[in-house]
C-alpha atoms as a PDB file:
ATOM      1  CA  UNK A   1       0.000   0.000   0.000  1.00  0.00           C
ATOM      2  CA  UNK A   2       1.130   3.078  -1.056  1.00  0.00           C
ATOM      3  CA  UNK A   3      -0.151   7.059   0.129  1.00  0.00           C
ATOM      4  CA  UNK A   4       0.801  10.407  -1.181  1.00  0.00           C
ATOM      5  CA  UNK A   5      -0.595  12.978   1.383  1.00  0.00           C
ATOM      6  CA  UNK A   6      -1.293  15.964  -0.438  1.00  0.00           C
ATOM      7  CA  UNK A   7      -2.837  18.279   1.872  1.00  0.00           C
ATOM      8  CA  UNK A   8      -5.490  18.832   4.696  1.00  0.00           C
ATOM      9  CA  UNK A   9      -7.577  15.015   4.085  1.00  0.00           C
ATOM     10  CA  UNK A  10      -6.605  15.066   0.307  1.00  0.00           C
ATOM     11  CA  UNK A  11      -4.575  11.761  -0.277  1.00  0.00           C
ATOM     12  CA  UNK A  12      -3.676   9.399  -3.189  1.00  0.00           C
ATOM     13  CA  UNK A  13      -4.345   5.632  -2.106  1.00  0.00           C
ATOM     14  CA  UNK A  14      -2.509   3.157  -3.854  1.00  0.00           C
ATOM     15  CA  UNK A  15      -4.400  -0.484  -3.284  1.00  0.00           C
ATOM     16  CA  UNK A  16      -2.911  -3.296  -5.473  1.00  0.00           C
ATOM     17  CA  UNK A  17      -4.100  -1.988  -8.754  1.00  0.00           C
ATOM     18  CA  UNK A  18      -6.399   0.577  -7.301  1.00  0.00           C
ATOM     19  CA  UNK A  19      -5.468   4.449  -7.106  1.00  0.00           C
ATOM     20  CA  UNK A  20      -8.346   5.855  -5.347  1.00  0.00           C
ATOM     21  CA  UNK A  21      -7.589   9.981  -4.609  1.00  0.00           C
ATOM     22  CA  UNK A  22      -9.775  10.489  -1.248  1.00  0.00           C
ATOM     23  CA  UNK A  23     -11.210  13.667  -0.518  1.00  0.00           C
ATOM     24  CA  UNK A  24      -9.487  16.045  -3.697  1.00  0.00           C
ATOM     25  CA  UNK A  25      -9.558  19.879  -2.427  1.00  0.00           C
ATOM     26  CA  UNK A  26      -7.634  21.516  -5.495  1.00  0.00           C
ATOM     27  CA  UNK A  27      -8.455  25.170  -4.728  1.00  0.00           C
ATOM     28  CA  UNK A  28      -5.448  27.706  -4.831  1.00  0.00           C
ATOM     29  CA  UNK A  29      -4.417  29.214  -1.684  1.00  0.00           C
ATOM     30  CA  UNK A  30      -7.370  31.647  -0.726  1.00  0.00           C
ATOM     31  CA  UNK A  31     -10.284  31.065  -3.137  1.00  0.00           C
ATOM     32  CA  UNK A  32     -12.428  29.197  -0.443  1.00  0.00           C
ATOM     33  CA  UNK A  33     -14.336  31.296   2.417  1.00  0.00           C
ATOM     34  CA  UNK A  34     -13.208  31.350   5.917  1.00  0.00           C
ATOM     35  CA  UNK A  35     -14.644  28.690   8.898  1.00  0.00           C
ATOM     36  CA  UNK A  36     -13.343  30.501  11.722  1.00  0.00           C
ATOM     37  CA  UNK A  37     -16.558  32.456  12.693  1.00  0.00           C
ATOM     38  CA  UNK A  38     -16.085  33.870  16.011  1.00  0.00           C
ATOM     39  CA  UNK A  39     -12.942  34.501  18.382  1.00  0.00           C
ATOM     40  CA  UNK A  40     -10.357  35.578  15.531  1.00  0.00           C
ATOM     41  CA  UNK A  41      -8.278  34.310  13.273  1.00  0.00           C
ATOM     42  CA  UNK A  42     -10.239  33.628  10.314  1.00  0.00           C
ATOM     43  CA  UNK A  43      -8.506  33.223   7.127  1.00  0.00           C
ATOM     44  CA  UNK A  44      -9.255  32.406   3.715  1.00  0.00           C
ATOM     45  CA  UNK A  45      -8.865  29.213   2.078  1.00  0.00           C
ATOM     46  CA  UNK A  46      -6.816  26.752   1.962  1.00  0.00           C
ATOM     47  CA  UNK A  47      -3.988  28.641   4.039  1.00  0.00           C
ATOM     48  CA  UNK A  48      -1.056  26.711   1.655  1.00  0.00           C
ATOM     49  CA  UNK A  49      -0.812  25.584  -1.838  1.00  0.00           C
ATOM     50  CA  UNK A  50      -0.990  21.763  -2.991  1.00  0.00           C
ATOM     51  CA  UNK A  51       2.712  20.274  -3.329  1.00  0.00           C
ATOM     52  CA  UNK A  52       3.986  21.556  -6.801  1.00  0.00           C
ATOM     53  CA  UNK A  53       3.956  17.834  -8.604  1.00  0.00           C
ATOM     54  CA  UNK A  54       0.527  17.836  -7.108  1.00  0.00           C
ATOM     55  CA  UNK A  55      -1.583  17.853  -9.855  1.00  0.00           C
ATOM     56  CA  UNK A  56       0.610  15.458 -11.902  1.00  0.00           C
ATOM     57  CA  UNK A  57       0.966  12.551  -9.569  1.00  0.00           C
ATOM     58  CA  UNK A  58      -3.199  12.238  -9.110  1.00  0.00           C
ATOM     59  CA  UNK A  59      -3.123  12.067 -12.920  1.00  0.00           C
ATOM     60  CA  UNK A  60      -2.914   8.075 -11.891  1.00  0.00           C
ATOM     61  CA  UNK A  61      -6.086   7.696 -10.131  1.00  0.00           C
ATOM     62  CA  UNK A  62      -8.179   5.232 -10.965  1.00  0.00           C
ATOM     63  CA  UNK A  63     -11.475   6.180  -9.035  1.00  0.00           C
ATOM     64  CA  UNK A  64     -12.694   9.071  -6.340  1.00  0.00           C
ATOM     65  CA  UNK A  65     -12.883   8.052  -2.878  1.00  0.00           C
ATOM     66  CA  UNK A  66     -15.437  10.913  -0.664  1.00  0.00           C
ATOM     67  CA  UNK A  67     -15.862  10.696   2.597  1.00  0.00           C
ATOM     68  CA  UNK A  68     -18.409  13.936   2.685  1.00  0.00           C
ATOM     69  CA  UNK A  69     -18.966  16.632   0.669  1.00  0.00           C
ATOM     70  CA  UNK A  70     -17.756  19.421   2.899  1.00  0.00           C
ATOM     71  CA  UNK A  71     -15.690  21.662   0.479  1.00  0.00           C
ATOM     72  CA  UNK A  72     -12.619  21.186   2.348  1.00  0.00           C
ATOM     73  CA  UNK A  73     -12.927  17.440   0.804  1.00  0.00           C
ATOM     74  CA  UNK A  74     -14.603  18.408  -2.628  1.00  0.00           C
ATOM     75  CA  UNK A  75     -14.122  21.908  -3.861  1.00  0.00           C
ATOM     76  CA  UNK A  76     -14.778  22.659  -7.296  1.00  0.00           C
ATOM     77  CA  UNK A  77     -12.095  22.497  -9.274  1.00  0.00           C
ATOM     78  CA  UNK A  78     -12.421  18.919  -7.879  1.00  0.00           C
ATOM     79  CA  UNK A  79     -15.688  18.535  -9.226  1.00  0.00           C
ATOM     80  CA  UNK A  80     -14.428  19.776 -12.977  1.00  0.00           C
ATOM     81  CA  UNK A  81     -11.147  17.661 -12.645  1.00  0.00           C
ATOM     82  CA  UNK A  82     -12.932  15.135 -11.797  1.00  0.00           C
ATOM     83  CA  UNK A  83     -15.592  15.235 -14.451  1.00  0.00           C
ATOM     84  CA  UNK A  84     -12.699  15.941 -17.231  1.00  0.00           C
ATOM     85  CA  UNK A  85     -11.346  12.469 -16.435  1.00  0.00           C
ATOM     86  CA  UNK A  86     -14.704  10.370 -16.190  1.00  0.00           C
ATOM     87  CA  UNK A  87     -13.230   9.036 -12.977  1.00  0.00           C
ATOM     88  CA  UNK A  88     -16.132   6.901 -10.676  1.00  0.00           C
ATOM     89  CA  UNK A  89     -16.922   7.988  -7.619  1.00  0.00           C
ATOM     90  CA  UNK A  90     -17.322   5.998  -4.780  1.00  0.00           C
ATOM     91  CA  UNK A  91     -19.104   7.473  -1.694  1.00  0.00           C
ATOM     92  CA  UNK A  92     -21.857   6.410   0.797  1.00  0.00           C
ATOM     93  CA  UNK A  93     -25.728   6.552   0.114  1.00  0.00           C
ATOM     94  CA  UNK A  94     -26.033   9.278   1.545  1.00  0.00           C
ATOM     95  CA  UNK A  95     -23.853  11.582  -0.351  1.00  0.00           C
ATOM     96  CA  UNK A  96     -24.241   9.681  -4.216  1.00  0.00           C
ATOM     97  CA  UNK A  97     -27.686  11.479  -4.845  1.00  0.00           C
ATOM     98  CA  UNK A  98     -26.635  14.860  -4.475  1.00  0.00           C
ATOM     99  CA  UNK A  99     -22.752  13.888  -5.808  1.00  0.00           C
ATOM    100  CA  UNK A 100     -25.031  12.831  -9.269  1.00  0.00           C
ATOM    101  CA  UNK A 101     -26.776  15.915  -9.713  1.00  0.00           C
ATOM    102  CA  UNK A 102     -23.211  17.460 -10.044  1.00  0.00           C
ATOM    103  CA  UNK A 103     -22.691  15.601 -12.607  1.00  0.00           C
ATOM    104  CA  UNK A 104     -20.055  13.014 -10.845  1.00  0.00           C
ATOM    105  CA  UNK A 105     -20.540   9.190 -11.711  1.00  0.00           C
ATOM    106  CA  UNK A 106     -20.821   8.232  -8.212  1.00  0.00           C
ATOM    107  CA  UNK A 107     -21.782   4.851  -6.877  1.00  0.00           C
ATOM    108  CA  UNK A 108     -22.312   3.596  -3.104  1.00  0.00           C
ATOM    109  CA  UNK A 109     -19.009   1.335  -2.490  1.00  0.00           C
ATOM    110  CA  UNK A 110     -20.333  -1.763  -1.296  1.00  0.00           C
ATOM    111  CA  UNK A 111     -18.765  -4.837   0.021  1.00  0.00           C
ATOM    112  CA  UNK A 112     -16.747  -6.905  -3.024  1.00  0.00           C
ATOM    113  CA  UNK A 113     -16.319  -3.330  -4.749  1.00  0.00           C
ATOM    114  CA  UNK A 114     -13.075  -3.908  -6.282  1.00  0.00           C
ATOM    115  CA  UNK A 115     -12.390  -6.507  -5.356  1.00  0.00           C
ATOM    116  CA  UNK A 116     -12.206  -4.992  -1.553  1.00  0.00           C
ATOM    117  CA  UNK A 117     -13.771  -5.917   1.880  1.00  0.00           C
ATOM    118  CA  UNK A 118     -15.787  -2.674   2.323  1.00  0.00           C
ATOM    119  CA  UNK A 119     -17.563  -1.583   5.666  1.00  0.00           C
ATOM    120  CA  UNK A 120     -19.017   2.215   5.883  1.00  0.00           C
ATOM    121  CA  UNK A 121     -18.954   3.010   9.463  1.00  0.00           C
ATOM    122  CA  UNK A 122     -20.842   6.187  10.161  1.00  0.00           C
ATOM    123  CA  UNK A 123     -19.033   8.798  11.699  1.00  0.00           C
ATOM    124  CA  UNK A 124     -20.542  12.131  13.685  1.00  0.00           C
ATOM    125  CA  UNK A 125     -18.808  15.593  13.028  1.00  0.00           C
ATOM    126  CA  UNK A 126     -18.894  17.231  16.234  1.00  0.00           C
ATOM    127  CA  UNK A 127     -21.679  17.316  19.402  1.00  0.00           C
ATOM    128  CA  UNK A 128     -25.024  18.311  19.735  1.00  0.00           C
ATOM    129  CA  UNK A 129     -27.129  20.663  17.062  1.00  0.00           C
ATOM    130  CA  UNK A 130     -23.464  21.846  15.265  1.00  0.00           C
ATOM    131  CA  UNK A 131     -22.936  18.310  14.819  1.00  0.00           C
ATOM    132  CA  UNK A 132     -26.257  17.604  13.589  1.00  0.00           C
ATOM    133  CA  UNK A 133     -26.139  20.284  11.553  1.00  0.00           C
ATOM    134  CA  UNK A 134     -22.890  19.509  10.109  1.00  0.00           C
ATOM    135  CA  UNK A 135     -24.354  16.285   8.382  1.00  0.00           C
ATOM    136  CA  UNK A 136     -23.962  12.576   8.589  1.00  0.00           C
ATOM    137  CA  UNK A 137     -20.351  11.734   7.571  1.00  0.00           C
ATOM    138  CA  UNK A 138     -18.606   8.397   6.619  1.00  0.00           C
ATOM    139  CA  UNK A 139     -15.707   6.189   7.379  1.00  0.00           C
ATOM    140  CA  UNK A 140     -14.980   3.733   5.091  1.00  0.00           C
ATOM    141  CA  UNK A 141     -12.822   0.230   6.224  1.00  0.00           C
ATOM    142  CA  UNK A 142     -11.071  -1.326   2.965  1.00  0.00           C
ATOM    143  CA  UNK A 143      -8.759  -4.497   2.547  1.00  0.00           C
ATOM    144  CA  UNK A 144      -7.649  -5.718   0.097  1.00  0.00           C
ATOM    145  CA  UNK A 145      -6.363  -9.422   0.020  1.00  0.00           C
ATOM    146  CA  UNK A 146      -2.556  -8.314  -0.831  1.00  0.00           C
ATOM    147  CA  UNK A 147      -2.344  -4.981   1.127  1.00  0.00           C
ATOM    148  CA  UNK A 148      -2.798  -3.567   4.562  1.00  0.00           C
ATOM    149  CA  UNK A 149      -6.377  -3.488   5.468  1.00  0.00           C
ATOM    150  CA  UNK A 150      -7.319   0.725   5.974  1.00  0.00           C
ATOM    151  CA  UNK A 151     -10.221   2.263   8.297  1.00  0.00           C
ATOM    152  CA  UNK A 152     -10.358   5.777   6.799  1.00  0.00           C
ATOM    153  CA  UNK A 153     -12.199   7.437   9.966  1.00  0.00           C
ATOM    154  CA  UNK A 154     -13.694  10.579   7.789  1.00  0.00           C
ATOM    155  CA  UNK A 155     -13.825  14.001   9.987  1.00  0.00           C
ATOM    156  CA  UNK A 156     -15.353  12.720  12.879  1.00  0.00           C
ATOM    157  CA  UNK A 157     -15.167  13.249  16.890  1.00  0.00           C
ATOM    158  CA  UNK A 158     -14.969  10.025  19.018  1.00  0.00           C
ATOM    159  CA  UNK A 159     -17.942   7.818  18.828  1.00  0.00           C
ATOM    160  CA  UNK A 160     -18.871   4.432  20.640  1.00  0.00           C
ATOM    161  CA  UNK A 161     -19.054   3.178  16.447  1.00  0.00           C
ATOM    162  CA  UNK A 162     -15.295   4.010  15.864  1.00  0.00           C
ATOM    163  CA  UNK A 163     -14.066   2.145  18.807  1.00  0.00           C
ATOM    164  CA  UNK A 164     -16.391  -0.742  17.709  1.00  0.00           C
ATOM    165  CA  UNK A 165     -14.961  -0.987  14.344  1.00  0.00           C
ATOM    166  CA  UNK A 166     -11.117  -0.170  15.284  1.00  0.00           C
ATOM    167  CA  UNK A 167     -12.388  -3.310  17.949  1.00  0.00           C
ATOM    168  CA  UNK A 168     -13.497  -5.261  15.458  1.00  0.00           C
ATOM    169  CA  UNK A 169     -12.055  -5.113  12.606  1.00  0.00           C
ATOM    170  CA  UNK A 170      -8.343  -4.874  13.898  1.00  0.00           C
ATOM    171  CA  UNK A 171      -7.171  -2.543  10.916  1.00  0.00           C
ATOM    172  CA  UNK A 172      -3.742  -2.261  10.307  1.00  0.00           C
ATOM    173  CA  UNK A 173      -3.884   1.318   9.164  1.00  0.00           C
ATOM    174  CA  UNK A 174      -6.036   4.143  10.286  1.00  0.00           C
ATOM    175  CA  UNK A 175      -6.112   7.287   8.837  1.00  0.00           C
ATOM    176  CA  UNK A 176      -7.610  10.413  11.160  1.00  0.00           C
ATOM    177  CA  UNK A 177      -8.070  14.024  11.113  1.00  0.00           C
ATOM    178  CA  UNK A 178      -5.791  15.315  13.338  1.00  0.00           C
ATOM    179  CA  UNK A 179      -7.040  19.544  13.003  1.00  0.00           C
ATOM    180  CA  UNK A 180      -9.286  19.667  16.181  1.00  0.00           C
ATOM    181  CA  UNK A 181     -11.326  21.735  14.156  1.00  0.00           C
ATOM    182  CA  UNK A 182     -13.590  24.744  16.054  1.00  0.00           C
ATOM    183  CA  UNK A 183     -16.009  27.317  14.302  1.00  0.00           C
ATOM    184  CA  UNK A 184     -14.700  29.513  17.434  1.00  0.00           C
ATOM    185  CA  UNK A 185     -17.950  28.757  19.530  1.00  0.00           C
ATOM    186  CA  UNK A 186     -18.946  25.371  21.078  1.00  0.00           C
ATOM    187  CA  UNK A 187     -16.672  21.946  21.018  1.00  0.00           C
ATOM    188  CA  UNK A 188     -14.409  20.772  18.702  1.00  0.00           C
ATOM    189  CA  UNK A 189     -15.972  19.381  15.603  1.00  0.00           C
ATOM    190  CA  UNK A 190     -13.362  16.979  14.849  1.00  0.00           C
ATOM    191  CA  UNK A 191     -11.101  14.976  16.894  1.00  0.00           C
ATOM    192  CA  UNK A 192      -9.631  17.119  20.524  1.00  0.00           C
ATOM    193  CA  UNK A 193      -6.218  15.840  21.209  1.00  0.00           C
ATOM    194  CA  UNK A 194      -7.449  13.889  23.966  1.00  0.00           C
ATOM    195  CA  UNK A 195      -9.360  11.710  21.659  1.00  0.00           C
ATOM    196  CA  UNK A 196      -6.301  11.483  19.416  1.00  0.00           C
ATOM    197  CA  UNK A 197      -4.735   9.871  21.851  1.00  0.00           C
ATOM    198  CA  UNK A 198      -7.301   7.450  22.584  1.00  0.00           C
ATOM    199  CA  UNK A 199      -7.117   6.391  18.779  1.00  0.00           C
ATOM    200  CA  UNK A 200      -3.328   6.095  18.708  1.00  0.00           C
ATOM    201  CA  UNK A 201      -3.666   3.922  22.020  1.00  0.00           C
ATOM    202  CA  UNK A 202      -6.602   1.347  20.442  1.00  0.00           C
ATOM    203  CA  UNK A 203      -5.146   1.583  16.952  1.00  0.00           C
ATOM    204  CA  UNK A 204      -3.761  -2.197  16.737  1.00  0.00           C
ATOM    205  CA  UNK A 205      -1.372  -1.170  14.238  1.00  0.00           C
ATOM    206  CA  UNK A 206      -0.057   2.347  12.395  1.00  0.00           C
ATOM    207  CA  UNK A 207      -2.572   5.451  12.262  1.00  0.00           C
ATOM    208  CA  UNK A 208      -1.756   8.622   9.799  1.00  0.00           C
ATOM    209  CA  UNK A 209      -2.906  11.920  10.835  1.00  0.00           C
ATOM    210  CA  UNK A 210      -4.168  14.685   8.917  1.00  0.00           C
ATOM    211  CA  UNK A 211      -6.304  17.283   8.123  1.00  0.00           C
ATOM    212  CA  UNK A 212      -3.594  19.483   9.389  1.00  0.00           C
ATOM    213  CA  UNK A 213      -2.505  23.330   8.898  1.00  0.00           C
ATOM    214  CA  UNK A 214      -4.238  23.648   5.765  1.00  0.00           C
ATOM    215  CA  UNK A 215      -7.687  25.411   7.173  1.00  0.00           C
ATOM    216  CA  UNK A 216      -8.336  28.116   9.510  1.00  0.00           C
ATOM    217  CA  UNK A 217     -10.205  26.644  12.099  1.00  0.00           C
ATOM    218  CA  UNK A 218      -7.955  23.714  12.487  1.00  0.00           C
ATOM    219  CA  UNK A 219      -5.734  25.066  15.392  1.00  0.00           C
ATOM    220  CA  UNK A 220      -3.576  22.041  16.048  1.00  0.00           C
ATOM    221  CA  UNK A 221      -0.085  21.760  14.363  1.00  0.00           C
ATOM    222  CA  UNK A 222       2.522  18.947  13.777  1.00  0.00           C
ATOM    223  CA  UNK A 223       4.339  20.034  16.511  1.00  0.00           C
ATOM    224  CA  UNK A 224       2.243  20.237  18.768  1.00  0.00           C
ATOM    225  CA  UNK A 225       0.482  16.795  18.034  1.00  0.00           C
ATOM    226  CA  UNK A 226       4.413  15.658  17.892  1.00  0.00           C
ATOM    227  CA  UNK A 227       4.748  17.067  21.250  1.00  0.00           C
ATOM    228  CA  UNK A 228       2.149  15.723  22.808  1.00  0.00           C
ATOM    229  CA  UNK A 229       2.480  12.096  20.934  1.00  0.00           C
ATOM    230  CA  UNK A 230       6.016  11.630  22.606  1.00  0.00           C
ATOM    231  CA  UNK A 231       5.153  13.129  25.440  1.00  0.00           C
ATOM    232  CA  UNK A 232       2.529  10.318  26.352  1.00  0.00           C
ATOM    233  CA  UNK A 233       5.043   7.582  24.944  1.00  0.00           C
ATOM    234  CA  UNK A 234       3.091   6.609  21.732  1.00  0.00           C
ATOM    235  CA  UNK A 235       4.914   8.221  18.844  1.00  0.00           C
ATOM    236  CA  UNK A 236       6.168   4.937  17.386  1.00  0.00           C
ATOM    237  CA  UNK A 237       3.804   4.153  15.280  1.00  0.00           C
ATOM    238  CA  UNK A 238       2.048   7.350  14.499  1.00  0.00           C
ATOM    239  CA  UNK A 239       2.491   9.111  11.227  1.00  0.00           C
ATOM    240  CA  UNK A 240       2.264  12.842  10.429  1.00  0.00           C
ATOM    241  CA  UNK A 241       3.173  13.029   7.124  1.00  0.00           C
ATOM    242  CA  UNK A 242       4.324  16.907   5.633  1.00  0.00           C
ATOM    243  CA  UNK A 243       2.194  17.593   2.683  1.00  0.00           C
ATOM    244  CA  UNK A 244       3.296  16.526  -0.643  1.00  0.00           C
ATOM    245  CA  UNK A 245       4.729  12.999   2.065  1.00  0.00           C
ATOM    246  CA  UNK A 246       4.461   9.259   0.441  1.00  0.00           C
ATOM    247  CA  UNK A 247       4.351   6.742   2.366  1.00  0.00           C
ATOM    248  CA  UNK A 248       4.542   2.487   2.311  1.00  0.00           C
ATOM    249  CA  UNK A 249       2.743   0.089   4.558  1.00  0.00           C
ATOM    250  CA  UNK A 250       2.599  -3.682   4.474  1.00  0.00           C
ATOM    251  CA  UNK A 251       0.492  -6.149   5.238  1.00  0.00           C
ATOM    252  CA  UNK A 252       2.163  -7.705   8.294  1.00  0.00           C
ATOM    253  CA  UNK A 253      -0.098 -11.162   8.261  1.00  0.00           C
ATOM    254  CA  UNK A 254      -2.218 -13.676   6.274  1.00  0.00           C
ATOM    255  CA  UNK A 255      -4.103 -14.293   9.393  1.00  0.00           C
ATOM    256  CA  UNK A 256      -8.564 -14.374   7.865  1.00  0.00           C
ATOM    257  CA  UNK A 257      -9.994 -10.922   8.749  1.00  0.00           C
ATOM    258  CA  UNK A 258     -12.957  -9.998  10.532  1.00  0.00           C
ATOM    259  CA  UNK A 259     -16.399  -9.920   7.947  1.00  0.00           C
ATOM    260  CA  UNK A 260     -17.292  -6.466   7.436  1.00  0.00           C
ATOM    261  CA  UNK A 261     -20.886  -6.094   8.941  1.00  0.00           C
ATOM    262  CA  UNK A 262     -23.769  -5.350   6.307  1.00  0.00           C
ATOM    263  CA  UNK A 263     -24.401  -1.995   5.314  1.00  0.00           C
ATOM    264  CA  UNK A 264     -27.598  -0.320   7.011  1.00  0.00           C
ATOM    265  CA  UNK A 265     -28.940   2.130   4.388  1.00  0.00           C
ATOM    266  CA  UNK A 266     -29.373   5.888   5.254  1.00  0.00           C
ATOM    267  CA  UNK A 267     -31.478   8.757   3.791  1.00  0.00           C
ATOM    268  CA  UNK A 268     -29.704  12.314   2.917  1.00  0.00           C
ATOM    269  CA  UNK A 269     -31.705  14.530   5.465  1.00  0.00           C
ATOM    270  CA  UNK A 270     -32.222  18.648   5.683  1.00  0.00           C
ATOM    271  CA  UNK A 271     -28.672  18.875   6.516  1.00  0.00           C
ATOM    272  CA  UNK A 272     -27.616  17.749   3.085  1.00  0.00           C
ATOM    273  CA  UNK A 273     -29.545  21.116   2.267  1.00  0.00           C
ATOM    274  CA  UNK A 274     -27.668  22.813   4.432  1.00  0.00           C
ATOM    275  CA  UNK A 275     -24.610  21.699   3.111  1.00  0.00           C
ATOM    276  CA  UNK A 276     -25.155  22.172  -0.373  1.00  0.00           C
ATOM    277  CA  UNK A 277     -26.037  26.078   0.450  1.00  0.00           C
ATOM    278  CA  UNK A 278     -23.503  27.029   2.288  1.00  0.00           C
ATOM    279  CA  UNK A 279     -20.498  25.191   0.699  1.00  0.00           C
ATOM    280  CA  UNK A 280     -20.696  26.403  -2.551  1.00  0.00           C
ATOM    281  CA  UNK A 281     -20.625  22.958  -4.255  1.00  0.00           C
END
């Protein structure tokens, strides 16, 4: 298995003979809207540019992997690239209705979609009415028979679900946003360091962080994380990959894996409105 962090959740995942690019946000620096609302520090964005060879090295994806339509993880110069290329798209049900009427060729990934073990494991982005509002979100487990099997969390804050699947299904790679993002009023919407930690202690094997100094309201760095990482003795086998990174992984056993559980069908609700009005997608 082979990944190419680009930038913020933006990655290029190489499975066997599948390049699925997760979450594309192609914008130049500045041409999204700020998320910060209250407390300072707002900023337009994305705050840095993609990694110069960027654009070149997607040019071998296979297929779209989206986790949620947030514009942070499909802008529109996404959309068009994508389009230009007739690439599928893979998503959840609850985000292939709406990614249609943009014109994308998106499918719900199922179990035995290419050739992959596939569970969607639902994931909440943040706590209370902001989370609600924010939309349902998706994680998505994949293994393939060759590679490392991968639990891609999606933006998410900790949830009896997640420990459940990392439980479970014993991946040996997770892959988390790591931004702590806050709108600058209530609780963290993604991930607060505490919770980090928690993952890096019940991840059974490596975990990748990102989402990382690419958006305003993300206040956590890679030092800091760093810091805090070795600090509570559990750097080893925690990534933080720069922007522009690749990285290897792989599989460590032929040991049968746990059966992804059946997927339980969900309907888009108002906050897919929502969404789609005030992300400009």
């Amino acid at each position: 298995m082979k990944i190419r962090h680009l930038r913020n959740a933006s990655l290029l995942l190489s499975l066997g003979e599948h390049h699925l690019l997760v979450d594309p946000m192609l914008s130049s620096p500045g041409a999204l809207p700020g998320f910060k609302m209250v407390g300072g520090g707002r900023r337009r964005n994305p705050l840095l540019p993609l990694p110069a060879d960027a654009l070149q090295s997607i040019e071998a994806a296979t297929g779209v992997l989206i986790t949620h339509e947030h514009p942070d993880h499909l802008d529109r110069p996404a959309i068009e690239w994508i389009k230009a290329r007739r690439l599928p798209v893979w998503a959840s049900d609850i985000d292939v209705p709406n990614l249609r009427r943009k014109g994308l060729g998106a499918r719900v990934l199922q179990d035995g979609d290419l050739g992959l073990s596939v569970e969607i494991v639902p994931a909440r982005h943040g706590h209370g009415v902001i989370g609600w509002l924010m939309g349902s979100v998706s994680g998505f487990y994949l293994a393939h028979p060759d590679e490392p099997c991968v639990y891609i969390t999606g933006d998410s804050v900790m949830t009896p679900q997640i420990r459940d699947a990392i439980k479970r299904l014993q991946p040996e790679l997770i892959i988390a946003p790591a931004g702590a993002a806050n709108f600058g009023f209530g609780r963290d919407i993604l991930f607060s360091l505490d919770e980090l930690l928690e993952l890096a202690r019940l991840a059974p094997g490596d975990i990748i962080f990102n989402h990382l100094e690419s958006i305003d309201h993300c206040p956590t760095s890679r030092a800091s994380l760093r810091e805090r990482l070795d600090a509570e003795g559990i750097r080893e086998r925690a990534f933080i990959p720069a922007d522009g990174a690749c990285l290897e992984f792989h599989r460590g056993t032929t040991a049968p894996r746990p059966l992804p559980r059946p997927a339980i069908h969900r309907r888009p609700g108002f906050q897919k409105w929502v969404t789609a009005k005030f992300s400009g997608t």
